[in-house]
C-alpha atoms as a PDB file:
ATOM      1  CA  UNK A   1     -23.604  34.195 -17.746  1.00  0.00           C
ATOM      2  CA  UNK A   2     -25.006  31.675 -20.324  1.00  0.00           C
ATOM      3  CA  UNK A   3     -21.466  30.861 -21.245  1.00  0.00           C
ATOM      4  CA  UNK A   4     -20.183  29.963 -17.579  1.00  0.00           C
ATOM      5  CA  UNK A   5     -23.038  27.923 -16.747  1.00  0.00           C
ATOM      6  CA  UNK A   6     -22.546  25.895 -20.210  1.00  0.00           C
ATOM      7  CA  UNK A   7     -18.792  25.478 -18.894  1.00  0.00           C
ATOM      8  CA  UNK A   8     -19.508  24.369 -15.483  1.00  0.00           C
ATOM      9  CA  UNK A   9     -22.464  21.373 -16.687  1.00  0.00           C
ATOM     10  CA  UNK A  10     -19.567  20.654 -19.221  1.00  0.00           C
ATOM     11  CA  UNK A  11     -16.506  20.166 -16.392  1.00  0.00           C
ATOM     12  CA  UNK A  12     -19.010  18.677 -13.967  1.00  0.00           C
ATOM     13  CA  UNK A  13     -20.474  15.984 -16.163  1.00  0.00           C
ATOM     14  CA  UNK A  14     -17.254  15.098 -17.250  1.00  0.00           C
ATOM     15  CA  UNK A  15     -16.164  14.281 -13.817  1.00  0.00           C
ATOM     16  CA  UNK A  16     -18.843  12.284 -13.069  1.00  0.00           C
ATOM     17  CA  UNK A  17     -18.506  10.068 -16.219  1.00  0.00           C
ATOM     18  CA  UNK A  18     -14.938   9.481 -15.257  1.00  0.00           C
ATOM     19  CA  UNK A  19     -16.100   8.610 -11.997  1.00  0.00           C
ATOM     20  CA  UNK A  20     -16.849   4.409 -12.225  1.00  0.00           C
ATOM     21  CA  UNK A  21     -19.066   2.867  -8.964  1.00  0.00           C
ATOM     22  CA  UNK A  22     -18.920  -0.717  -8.143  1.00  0.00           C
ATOM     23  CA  UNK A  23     -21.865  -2.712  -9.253  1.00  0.00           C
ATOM     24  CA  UNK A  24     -22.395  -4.138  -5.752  1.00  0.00           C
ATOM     25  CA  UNK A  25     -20.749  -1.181  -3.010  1.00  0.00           C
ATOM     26  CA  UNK A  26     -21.895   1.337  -4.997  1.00  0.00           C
ATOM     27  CA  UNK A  27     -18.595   2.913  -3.957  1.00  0.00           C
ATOM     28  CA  UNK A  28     -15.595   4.700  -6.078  1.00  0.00           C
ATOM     29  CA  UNK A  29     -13.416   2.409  -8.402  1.00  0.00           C
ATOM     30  CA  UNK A  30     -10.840   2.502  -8.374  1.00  0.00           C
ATOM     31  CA  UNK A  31     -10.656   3.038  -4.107  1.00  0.00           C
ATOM     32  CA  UNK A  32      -8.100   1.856  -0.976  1.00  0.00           C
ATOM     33  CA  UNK A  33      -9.206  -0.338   1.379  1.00  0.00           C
ATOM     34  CA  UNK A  34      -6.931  -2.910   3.810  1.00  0.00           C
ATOM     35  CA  UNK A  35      -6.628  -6.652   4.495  1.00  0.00           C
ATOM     36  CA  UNK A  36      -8.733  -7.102   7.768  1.00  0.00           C
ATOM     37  CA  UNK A  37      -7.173 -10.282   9.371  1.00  0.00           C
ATOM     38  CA  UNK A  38      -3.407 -11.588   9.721  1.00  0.00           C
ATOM     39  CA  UNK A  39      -4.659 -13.946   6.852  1.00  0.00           C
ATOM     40  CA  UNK A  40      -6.320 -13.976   3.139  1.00  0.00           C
ATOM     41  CA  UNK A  41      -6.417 -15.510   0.330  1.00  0.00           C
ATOM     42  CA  UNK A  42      -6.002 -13.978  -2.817  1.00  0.00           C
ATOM     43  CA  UNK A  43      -7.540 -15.911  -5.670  1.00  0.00           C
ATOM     44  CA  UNK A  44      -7.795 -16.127  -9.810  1.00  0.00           C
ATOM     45  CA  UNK A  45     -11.753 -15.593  -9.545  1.00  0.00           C
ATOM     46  CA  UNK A  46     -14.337 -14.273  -7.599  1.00  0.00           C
ATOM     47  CA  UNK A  47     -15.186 -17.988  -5.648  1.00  0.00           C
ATOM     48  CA  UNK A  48     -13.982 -20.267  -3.516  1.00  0.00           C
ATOM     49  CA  UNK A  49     -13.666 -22.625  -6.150  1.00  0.00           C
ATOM     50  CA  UNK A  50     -10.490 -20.728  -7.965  1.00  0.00           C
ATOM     51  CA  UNK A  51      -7.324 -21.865  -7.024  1.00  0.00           C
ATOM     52  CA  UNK A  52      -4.914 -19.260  -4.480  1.00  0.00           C
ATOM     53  CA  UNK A  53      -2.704 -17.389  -6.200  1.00  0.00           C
ATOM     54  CA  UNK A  54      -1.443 -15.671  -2.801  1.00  0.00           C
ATOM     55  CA  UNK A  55      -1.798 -15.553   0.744  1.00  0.00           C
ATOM     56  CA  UNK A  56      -1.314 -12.884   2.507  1.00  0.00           C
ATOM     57  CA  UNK A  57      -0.106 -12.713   6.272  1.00  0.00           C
ATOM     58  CA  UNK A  58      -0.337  -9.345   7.080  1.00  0.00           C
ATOM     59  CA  UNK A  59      -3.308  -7.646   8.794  1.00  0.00           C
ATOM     60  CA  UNK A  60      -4.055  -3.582   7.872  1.00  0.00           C
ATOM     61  CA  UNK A  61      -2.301  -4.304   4.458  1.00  0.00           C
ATOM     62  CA  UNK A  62      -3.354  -2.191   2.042  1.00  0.00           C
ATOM     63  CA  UNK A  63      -5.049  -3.187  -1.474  1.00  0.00           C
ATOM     64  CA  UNK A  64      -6.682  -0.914  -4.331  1.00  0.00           C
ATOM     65  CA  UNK A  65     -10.559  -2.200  -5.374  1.00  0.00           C
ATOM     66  CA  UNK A  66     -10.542  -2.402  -9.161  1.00  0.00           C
ATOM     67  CA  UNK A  67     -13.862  -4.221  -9.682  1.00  0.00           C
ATOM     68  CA  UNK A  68     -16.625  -6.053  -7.565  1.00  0.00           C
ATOM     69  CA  UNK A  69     -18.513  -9.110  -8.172  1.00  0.00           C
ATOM     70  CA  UNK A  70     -21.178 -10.517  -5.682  1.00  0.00           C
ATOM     71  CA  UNK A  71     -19.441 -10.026  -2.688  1.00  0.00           C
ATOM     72  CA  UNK A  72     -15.782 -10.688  -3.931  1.00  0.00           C
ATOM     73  CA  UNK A  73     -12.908  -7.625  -4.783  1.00  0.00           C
ATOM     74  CA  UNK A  74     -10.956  -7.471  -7.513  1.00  0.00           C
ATOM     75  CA  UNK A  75      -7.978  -6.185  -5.296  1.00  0.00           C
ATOM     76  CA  UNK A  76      -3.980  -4.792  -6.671  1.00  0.00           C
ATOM     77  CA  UNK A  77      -1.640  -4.528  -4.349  1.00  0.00           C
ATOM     78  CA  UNK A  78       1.831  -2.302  -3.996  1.00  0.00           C
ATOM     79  CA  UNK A  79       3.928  -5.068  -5.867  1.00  0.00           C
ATOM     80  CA  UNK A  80       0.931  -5.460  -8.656  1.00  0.00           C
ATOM     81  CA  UNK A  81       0.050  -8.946  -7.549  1.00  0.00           C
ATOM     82  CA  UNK A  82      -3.916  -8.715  -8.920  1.00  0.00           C
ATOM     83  CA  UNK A  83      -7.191 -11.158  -8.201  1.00  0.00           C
ATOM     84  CA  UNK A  84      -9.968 -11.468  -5.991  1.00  0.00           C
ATOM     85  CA  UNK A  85     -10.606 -11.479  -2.423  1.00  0.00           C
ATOM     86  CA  UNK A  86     -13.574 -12.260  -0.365  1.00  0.00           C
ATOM     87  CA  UNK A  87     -15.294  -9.208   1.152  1.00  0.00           C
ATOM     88  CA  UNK A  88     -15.253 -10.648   4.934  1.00  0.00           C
ATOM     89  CA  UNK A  89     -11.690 -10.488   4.713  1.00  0.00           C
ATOM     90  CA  UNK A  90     -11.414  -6.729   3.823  1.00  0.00           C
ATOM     91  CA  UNK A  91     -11.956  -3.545   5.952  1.00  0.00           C
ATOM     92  CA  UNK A  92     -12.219   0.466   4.895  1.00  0.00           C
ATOM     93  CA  UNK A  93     -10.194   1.439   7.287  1.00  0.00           C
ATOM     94  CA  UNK A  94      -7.273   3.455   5.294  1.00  0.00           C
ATOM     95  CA  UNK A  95      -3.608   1.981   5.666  1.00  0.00           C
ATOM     96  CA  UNK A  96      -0.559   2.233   3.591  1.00  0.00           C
ATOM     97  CA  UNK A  97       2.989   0.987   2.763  1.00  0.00           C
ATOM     98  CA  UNK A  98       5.814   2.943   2.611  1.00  0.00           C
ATOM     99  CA  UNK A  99       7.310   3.350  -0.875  1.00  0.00           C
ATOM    100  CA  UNK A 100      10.761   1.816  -1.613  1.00  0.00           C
ATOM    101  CA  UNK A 101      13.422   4.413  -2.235  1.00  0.00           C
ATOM    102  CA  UNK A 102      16.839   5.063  -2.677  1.00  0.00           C
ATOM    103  CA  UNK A 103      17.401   6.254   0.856  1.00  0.00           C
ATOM    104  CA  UNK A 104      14.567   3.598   2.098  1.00  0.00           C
ATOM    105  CA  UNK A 105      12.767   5.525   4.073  1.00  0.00           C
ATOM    106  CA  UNK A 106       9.944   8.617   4.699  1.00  0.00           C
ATOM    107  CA  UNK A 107      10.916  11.587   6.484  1.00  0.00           C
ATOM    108  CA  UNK A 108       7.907  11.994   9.027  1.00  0.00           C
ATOM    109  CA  UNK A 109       6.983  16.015  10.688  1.00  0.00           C
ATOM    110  CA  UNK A 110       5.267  17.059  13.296  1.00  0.00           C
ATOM    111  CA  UNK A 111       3.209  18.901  10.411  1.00  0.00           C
ATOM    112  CA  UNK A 112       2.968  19.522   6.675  1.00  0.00           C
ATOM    113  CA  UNK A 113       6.248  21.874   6.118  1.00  0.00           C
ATOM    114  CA  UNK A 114       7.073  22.038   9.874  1.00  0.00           C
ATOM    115  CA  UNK A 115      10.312  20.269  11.929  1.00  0.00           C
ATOM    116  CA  UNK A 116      11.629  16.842  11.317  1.00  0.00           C
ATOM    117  CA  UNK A 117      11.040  14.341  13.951  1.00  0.00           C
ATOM    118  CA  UNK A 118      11.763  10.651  12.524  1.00  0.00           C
ATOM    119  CA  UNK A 119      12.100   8.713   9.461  1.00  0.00           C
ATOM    120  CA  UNK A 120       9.774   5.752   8.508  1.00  0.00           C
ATOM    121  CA  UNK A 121      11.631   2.414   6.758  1.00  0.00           C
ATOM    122  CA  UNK A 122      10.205   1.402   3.333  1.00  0.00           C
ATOM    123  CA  UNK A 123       7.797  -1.233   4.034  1.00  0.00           C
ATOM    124  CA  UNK A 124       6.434  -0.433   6.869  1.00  0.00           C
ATOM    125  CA  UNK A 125       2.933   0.084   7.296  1.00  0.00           C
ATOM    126  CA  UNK A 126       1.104   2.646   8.795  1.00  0.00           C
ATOM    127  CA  UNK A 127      -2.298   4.064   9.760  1.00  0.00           C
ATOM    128  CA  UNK A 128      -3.674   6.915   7.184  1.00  0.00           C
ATOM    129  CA  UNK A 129      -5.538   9.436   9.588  1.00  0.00           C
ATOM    130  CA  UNK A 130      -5.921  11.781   6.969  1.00  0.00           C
ATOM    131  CA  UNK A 131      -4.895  13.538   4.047  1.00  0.00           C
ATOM    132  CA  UNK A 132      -4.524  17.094   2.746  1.00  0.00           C
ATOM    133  CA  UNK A 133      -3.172  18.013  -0.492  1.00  0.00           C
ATOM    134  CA  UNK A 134       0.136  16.576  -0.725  1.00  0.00           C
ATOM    135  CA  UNK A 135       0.433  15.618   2.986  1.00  0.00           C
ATOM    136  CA  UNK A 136      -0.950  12.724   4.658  1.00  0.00           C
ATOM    137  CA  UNK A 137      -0.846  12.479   8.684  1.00  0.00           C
ATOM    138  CA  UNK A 138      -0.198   8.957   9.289  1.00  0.00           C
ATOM    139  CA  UNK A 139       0.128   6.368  12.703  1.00  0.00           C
ATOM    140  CA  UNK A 140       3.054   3.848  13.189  1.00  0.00           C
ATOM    141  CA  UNK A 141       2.237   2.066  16.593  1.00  0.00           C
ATOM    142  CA  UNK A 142       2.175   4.858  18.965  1.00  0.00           C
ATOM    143  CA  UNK A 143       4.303   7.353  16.585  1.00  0.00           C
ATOM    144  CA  UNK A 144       2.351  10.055  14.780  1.00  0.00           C
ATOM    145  CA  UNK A 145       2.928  12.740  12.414  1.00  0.00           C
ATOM    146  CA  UNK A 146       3.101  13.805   8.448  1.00  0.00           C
ATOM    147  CA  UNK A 147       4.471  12.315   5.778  1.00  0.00           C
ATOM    148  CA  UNK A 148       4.237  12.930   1.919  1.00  0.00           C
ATOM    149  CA  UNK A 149       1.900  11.446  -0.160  1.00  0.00           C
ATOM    150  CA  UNK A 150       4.465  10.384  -2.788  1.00  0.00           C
ATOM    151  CA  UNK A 151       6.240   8.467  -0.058  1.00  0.00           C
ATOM    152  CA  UNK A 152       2.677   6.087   0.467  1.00  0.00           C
ATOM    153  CA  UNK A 153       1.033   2.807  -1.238  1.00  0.00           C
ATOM    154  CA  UNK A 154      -2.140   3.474  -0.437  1.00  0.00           C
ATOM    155  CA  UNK A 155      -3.870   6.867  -1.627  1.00  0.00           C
ATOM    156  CA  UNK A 156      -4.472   8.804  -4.648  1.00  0.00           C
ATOM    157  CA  UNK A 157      -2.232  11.611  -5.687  1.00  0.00           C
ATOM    158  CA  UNK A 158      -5.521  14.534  -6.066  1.00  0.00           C
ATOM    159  CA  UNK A 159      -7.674  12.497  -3.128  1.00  0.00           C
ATOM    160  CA  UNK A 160      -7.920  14.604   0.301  1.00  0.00           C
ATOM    161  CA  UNK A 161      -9.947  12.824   3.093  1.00  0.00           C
ATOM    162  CA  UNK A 162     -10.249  12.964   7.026  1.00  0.00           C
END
């Protein structure tokens, strides 16, 4: 008994040291979030005062949270472009891209495992409703269904969430 309480402090302390929390959120790092307006500026530092590297002009686009500072994100997004953007200008709410392929697009089902009913182009972006395991059911205007989570830009391989 001694021995399998010693293993689970071990495997649960572990994961919490692995697990880094922003400075100022207190949230996850690194975690998804999306671009909230049609337009934002993506910048060398965390100020107003550092010159644009980027704008984007896509709203729901999604970007990965590396780091925080004050109330600026240190934001990656799907093609690695990497700086800071303001938090006003970013949302939680979970979207992602889909991944370029060789067939350019993501085979969408009515459920995990279950019939075919569409493909999704490369590019596109689409709502994240949830995930489970290796499926994620996802929204493309009114279109929903399941895709796989190897086929999205915008969640972690071992992250499950509703």
């Amino acid at each position: 008994m001694k021995v399998f309480i010693i293993i689970i402090f071990f495997f649960t302390s572990n994961l919490l040291a692995n697990n880094k929390l922003g400075d100022n959120s207190g949230k996850p790092l690194p975690r998804f979030i999306s671009i909230k307006s049609s337009e934002a500026n993506l910048r060398i530092g965390p100020s107003k005062d550092y010159p644009i590297i980027l704008k984007y002009t896509y709203k729901n686009l999604p970007l990965m949270v590396i780091d925080e500072f004050d109330k600026w994100r240190k934001v990656i997004d799907w093609e690695k472009n990497e700086g800071w953007i303001h938090l006003s200008l970013l949302s939680n709410k979970r979207f992602g891209i889909i991944k370029k392929k060789k067939d350019n697009y993501a085979n969408v089902y009515t459920k995990p495992n279950n019939d075919l009913i569409g493909k999704i182009g490369s590019g596109n972006i689409v709502k994240i409703n949830k995930c489970i395991n290796v499926w994620c059911k996802i929204k493309l205007d009114k279109h929903r269904g399941w895709i796989k989570k190897t086929n999205i830009w915008g969640t972690f391989e071992d992250e499950d969430f509703n």
